[in-house]
N, C-alpha and C. Protein backbone atom coordinates (compact mmCIF):
# COMPACT_ATOMS: atom_id res chain seq x y z
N UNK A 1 68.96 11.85 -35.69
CA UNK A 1 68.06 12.71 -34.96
C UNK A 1 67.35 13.68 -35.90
N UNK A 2 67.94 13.83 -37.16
CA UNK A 2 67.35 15.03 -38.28
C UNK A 2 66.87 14.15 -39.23
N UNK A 3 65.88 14.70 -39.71
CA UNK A 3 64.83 14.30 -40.43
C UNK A 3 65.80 14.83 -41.91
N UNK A 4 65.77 14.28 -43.17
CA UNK A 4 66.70 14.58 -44.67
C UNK A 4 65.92 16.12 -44.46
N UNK A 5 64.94 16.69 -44.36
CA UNK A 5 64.43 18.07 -44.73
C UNK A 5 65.33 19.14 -43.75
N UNK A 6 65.97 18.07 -42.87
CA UNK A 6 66.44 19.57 -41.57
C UNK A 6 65.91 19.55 -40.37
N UNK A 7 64.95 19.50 -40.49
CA UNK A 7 63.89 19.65 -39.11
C UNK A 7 63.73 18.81 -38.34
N UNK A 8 63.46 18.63 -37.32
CA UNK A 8 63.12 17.56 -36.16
C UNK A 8 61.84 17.62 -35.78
N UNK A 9 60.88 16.64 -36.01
CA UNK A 9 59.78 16.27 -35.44
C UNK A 9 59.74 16.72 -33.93
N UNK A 10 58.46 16.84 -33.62
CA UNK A 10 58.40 17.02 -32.42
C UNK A 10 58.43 15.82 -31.40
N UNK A 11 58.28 14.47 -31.89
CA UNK A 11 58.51 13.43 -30.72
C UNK A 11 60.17 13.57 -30.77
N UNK A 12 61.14 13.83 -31.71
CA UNK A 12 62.40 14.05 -31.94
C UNK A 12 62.84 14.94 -30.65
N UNK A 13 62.18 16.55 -30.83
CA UNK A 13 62.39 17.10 -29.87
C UNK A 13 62.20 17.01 -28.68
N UNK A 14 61.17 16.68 -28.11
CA UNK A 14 60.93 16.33 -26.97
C UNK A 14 61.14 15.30 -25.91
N UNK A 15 62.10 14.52 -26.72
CA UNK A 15 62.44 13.44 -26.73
C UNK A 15 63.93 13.60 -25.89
N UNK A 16 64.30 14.81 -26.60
CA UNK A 16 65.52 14.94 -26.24
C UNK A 16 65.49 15.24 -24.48
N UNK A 17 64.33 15.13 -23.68
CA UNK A 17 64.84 15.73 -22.31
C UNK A 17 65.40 14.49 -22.01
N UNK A 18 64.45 12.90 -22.55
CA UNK A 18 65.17 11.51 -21.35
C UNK A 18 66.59 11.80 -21.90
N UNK A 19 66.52 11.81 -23.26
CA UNK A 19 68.02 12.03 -23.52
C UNK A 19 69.18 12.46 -22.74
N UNK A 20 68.47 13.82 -22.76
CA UNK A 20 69.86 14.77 -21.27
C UNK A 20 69.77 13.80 -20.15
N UNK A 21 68.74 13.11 -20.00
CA UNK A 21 68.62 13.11 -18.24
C UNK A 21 69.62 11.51 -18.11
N UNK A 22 69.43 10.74 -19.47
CA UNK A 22 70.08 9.29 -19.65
C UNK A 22 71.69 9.95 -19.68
N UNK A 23 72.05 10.78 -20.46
CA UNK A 23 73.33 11.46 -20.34
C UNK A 23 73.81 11.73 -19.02
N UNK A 24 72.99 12.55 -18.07
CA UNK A 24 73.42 12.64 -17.01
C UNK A 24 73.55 11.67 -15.80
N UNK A 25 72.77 10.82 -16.20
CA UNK A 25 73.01 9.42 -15.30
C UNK A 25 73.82 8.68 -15.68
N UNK A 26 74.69 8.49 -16.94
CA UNK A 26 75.53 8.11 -17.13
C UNK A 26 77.35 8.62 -16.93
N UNK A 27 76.87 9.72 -16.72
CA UNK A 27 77.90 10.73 -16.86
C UNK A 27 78.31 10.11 -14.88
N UNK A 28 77.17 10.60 -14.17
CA UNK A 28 77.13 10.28 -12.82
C UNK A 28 77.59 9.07 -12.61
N UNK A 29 77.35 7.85 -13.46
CA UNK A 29 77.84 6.39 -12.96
C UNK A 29 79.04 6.16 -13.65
N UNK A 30 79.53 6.72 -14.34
CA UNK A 30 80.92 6.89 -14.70
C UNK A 30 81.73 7.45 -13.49
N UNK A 31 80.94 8.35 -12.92
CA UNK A 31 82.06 9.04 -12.01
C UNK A 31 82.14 8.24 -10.90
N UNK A 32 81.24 7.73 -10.29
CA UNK A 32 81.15 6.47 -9.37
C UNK A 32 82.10 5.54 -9.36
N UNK A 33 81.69 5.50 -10.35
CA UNK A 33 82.87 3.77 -10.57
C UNK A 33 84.75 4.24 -10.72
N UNK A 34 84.73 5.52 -10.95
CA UNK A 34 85.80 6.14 -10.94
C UNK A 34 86.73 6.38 -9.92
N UNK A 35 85.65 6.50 -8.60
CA UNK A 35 85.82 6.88 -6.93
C UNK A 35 86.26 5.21 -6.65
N UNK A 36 85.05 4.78 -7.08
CA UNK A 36 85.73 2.96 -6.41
C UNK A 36 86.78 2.84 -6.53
N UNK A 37 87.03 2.71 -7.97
CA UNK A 37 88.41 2.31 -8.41
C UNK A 37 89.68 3.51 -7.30
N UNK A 38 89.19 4.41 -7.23
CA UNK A 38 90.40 5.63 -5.98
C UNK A 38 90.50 4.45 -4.75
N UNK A 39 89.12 4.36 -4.29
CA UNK A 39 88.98 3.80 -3.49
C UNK A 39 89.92 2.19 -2.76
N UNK A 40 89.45 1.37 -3.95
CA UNK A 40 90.14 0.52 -4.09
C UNK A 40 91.64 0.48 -3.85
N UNK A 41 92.01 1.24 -4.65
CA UNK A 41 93.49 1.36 -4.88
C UNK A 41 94.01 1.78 -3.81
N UNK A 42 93.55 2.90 -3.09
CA UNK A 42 94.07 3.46 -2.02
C UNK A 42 94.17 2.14 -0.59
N UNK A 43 92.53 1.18 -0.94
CA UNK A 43 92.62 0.45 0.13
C UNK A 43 93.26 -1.10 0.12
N UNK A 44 94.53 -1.04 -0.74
CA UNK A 44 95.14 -2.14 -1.06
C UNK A 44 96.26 -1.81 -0.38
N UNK A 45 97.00 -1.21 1.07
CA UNK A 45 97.97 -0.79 0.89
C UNK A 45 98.51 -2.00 1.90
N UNK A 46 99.78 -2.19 1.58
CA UNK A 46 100.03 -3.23 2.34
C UNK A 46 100.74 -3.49 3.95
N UNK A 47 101.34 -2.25 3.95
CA UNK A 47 102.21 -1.62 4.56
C UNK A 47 103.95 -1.43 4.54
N UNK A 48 104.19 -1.32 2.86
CA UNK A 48 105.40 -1.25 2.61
C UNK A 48 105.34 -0.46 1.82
N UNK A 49 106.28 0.44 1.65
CA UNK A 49 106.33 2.10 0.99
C UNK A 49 107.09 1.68 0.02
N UNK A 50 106.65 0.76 -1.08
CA UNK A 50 107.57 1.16 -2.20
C UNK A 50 106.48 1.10 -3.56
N UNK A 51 107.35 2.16 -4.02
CA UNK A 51 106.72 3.31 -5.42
C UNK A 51 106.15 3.67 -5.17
N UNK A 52 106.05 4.75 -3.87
CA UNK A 52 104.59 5.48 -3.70
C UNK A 52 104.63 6.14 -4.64
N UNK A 53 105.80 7.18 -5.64
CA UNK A 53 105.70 8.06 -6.71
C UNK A 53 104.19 7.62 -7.64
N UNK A 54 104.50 6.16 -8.13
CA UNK A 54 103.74 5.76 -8.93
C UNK A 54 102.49 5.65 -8.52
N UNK A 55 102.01 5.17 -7.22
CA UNK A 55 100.89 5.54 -6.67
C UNK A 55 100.04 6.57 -6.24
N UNK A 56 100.92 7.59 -6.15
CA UNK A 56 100.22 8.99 -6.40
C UNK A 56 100.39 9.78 -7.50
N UNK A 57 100.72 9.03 -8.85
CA UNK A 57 100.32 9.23 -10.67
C UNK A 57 99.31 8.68 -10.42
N UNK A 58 98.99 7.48 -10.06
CA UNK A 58 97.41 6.97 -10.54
C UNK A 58 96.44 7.88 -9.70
N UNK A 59 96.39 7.86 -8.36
CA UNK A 59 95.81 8.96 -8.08
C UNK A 59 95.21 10.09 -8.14
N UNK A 60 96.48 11.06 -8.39
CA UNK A 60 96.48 12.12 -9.73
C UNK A 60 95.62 11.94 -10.72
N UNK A 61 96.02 10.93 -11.57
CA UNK A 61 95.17 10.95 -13.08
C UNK A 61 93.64 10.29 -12.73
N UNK A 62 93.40 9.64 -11.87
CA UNK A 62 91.95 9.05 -11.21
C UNK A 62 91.30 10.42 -10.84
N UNK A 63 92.20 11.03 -9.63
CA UNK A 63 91.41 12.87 -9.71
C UNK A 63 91.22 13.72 -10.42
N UNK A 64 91.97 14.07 -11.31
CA UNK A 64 91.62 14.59 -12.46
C UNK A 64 90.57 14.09 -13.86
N UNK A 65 90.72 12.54 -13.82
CA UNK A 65 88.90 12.44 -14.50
C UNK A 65 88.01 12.52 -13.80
N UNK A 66 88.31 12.19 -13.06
CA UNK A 66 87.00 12.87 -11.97
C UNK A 66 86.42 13.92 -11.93
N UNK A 67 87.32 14.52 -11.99
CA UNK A 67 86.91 16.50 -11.88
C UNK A 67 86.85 16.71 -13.54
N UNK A 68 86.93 15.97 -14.24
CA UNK A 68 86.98 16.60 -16.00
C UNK A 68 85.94 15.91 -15.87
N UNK A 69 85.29 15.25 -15.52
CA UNK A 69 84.05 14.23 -15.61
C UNK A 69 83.24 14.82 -14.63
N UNK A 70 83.16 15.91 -13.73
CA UNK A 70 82.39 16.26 -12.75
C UNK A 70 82.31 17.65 -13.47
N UNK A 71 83.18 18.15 -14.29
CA UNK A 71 82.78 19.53 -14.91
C UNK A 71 81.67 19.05 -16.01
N UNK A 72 82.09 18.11 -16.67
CA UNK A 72 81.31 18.01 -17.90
C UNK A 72 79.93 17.76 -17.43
N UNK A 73 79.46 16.37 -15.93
CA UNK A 73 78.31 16.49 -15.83
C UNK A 73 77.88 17.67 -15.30
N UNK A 74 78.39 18.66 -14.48
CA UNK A 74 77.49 20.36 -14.89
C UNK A 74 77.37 20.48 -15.59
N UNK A 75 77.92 20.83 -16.68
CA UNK A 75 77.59 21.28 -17.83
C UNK A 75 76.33 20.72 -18.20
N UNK A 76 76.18 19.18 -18.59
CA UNK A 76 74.91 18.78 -19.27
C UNK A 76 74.17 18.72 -18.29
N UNK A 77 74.10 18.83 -16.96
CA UNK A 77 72.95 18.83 -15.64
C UNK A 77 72.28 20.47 -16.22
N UNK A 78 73.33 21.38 -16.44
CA UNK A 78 72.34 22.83 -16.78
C UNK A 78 71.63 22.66 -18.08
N UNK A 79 72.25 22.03 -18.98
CA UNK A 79 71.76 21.84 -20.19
C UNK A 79 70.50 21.13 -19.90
N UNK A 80 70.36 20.37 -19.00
CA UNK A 80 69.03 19.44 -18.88
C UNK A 80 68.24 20.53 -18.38
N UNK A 81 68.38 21.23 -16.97
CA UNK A 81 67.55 21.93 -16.66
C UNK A 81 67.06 23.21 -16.90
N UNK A 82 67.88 24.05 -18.55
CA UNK A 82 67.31 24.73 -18.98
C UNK A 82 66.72 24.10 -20.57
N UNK A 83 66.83 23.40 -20.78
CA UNK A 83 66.32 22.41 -21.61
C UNK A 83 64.72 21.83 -21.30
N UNK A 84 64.46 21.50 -20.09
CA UNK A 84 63.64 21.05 -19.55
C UNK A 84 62.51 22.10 -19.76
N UNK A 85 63.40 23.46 -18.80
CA UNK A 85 62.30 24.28 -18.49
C UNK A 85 61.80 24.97 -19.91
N UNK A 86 62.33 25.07 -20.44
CA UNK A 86 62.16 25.74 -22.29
C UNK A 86 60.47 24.73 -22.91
N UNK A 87 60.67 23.15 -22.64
CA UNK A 87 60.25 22.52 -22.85
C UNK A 87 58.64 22.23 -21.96
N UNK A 88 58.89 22.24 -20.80
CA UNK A 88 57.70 22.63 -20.26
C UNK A 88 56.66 24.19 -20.08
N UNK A 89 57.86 25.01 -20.71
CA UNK A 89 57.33 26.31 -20.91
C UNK A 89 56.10 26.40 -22.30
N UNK A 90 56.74 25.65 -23.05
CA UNK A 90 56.15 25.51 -24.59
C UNK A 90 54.66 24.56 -24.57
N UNK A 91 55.38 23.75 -23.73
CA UNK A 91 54.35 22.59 -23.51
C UNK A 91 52.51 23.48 -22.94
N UNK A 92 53.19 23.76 -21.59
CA UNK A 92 52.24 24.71 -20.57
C UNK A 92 51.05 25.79 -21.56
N UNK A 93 52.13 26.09 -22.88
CA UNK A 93 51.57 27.48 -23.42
C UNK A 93 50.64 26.80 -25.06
N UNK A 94 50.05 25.58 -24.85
CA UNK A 94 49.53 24.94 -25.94
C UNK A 94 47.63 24.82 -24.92
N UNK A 95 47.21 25.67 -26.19
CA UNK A 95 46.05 25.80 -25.85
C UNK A 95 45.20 24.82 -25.75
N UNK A 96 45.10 23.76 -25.77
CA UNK A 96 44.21 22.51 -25.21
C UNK A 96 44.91 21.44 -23.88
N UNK A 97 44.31 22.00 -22.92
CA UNK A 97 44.44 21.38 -21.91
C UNK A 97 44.99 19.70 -22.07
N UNK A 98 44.35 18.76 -22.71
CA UNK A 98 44.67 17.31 -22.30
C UNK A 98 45.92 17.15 -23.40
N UNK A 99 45.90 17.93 -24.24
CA UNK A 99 47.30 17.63 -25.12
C UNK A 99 48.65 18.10 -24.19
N UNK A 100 48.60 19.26 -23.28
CA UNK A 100 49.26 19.65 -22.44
C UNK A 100 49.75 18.53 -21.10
N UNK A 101 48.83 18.06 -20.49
CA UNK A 101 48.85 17.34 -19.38
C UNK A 101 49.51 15.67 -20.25
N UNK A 102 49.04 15.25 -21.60
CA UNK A 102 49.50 14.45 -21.98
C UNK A 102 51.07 14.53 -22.41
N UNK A 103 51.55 15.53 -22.92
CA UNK A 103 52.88 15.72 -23.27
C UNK A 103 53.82 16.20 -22.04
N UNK A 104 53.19 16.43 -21.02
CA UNK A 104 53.67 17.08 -19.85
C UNK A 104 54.64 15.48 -19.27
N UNK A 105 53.65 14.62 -19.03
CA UNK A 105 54.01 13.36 -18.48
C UNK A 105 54.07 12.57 -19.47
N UNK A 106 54.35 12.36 -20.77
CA UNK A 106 54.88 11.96 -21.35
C UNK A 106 56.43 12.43 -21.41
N UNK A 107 56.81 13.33 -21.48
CA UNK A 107 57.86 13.66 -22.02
C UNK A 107 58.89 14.24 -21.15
N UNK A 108 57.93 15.45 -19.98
CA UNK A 108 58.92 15.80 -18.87
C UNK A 108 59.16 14.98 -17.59
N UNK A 109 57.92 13.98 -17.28
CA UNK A 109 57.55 13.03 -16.26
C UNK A 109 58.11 11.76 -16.82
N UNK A 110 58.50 11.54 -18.20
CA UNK A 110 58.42 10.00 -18.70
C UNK A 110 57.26 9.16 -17.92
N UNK A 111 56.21 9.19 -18.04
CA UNK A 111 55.50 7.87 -18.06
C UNK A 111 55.25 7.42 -19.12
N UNK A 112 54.73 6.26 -19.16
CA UNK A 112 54.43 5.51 -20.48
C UNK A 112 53.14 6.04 -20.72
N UNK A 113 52.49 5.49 -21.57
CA UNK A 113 51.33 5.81 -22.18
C UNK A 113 49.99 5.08 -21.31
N UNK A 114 50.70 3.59 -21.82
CA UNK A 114 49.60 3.00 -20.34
C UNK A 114 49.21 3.60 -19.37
N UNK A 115 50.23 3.83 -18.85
CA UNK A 115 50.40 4.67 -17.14
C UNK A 115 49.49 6.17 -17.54
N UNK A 116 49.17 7.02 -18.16
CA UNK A 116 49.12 8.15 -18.70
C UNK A 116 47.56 8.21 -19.04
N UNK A 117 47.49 6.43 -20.10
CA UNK A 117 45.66 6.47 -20.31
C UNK A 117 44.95 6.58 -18.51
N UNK A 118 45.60 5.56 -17.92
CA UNK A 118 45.24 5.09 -16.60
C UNK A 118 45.13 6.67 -15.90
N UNK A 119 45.96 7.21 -15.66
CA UNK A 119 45.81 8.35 -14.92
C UNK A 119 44.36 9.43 -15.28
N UNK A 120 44.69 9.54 -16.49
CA UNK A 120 43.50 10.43 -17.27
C UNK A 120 42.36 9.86 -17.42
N UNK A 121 42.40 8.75 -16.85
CA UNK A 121 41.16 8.07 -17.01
C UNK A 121 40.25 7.83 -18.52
N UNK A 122 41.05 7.63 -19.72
CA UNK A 122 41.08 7.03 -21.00
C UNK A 122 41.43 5.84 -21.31
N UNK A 123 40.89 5.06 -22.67
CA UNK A 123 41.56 3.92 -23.02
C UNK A 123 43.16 4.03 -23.64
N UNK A 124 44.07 3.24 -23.45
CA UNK A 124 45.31 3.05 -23.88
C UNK A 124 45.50 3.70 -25.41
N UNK A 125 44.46 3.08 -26.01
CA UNK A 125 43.97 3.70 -27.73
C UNK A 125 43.93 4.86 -28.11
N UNK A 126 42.77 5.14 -27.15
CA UNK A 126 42.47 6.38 -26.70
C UNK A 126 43.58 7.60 -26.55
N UNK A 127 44.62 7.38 -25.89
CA UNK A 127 45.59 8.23 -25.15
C UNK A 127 46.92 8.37 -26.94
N UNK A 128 46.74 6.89 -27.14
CA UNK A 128 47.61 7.03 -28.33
C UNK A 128 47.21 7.51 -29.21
N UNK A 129 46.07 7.52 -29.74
CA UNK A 129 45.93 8.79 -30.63
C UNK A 129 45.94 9.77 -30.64
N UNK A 130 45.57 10.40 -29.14
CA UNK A 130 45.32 12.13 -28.63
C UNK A 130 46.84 12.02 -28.63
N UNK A 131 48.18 11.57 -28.46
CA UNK A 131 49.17 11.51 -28.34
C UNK A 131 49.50 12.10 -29.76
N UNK A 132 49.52 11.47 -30.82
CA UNK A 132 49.64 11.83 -32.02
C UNK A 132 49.51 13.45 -32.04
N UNK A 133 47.63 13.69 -32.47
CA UNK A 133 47.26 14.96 -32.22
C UNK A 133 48.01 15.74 -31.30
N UNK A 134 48.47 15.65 -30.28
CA UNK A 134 49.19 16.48 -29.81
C UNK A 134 50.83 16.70 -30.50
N UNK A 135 51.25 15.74 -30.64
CA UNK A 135 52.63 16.06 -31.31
C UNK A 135 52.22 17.08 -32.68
N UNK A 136 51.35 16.31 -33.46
CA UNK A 136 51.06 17.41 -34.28
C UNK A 136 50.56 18.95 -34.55
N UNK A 137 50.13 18.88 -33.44
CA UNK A 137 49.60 20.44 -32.61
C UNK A 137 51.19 21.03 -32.00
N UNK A 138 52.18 20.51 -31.60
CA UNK A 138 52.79 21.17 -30.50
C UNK A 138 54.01 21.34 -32.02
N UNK A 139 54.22 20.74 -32.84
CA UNK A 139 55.43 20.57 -34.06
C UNK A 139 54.62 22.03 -34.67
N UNK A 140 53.09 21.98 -35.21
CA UNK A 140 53.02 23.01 -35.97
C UNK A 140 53.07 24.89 -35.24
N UNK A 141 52.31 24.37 -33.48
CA UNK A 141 52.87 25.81 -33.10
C UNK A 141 54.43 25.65 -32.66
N UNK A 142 55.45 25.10 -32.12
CA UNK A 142 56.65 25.57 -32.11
C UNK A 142 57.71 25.05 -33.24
N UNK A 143 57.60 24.04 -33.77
CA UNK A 143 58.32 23.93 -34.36
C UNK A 143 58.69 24.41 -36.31
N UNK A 144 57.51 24.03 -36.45
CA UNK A 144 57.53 24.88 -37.58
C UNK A 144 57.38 26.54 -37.98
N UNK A 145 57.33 27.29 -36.53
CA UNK A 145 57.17 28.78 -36.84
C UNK A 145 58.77 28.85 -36.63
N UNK A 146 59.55 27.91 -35.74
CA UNK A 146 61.13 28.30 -36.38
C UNK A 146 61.83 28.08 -37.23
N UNK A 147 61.67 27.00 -38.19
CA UNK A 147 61.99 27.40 -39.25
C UNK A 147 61.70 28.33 -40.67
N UNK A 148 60.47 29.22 -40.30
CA UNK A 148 60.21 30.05 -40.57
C UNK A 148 60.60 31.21 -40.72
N UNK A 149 61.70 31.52 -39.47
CA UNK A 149 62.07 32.75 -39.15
C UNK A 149 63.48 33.06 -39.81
C-alpha cells in the first residue's frame, strides 16, 4: 500500500474507502455463516439428551465469535464511516467542480469510469484522463501538504 518514499498516492488513498467497505462485508458474511452453523447445530436435535454439556461448549464458543466478530465489525463500520466522511470532506473542498463530482463517484459511490463518462456526459477517454488530473490535483492539495508538516 506504501510507495518505497513513504507516501501513498492518492488513488492509494482513496482507494482505501472500497477497502473498509470490502472489510466490512466480509466481516458481516463471516458472521452469517457463523449463526448458520448455531443454527444448524441447534436444529439437529434428535430427541435424546445425551452430552448436552458438550453441546452447550459449542454453543458458547459459536456465541462468543460471534460477539468478538460483531465487536470488531463496529469497530471497522466506524472506521469506514469516519473514513468516508474525512474523504468526501477533502474531496467536496477541491476547487474544480468536475474533478470533485469525478472522484466523488469514483471513489465514495464506486462507479466505474464507463458508468461516470456516461453520466457526465464525456467520452470514456475523456473521463480517464480528467481522472488522472484529478488524482494529481487532490495528492498535491492533501496529500503532499502532510507530509510537509
Amino acid at each position: 500500500m506504501q510507495e518505497e518514499s513513504g507516501k501513498m498516492t492518492a488513488q492509494e488513498y482513496l482507494g482505501q474507502v472500497e477497502q473498509k467497505i470490502i472489510a466490512v462485508k466480509n466481516m458481516n458474511s463471516g458472521i452469517n455463516n457463523l449463526r448458520e452453523v448455531l443454527v444448524s447445530i441447534g436444529g439437529m436435535d434428535s430427541g435424546e439428551r445425551v452430552q448436552t454439556s458438550r453441546d452447550n461448549d459449542k454453543f458458547r464458543s459459536i456465541f462468543a465469535r460471534i460477539d468478538e466478530k460483531e465487536r470488531i465489525m463496529d469497530e471497522k463500520s466506524k472506521e469506514l464511516i469516519e473514513f468516508t466522511a474525512k474523504v468526501e470532506n477533502e474531496i467536496c473542498s477541491m476547487e474544480n467542480p468536475q474533478y470533485m463530482t469525478l472522484l466523488h463517484k469514483k471513489y465514495v459511490l464506486l462507479e466505474p469510469l464507463k458508468q461516470i463518462a456516461s453520466e457526465m456526459n464525456f467520452t470514456y477517454r475523456y473521463v480517464a484522463k480528467m481522472h488522472g488530473y484529478a488524482l494529481q490535483e487532490f495528492e498535491k492539495q492533501f496529500l503532499m501538504s502532510e507530509s510537509s508538516c
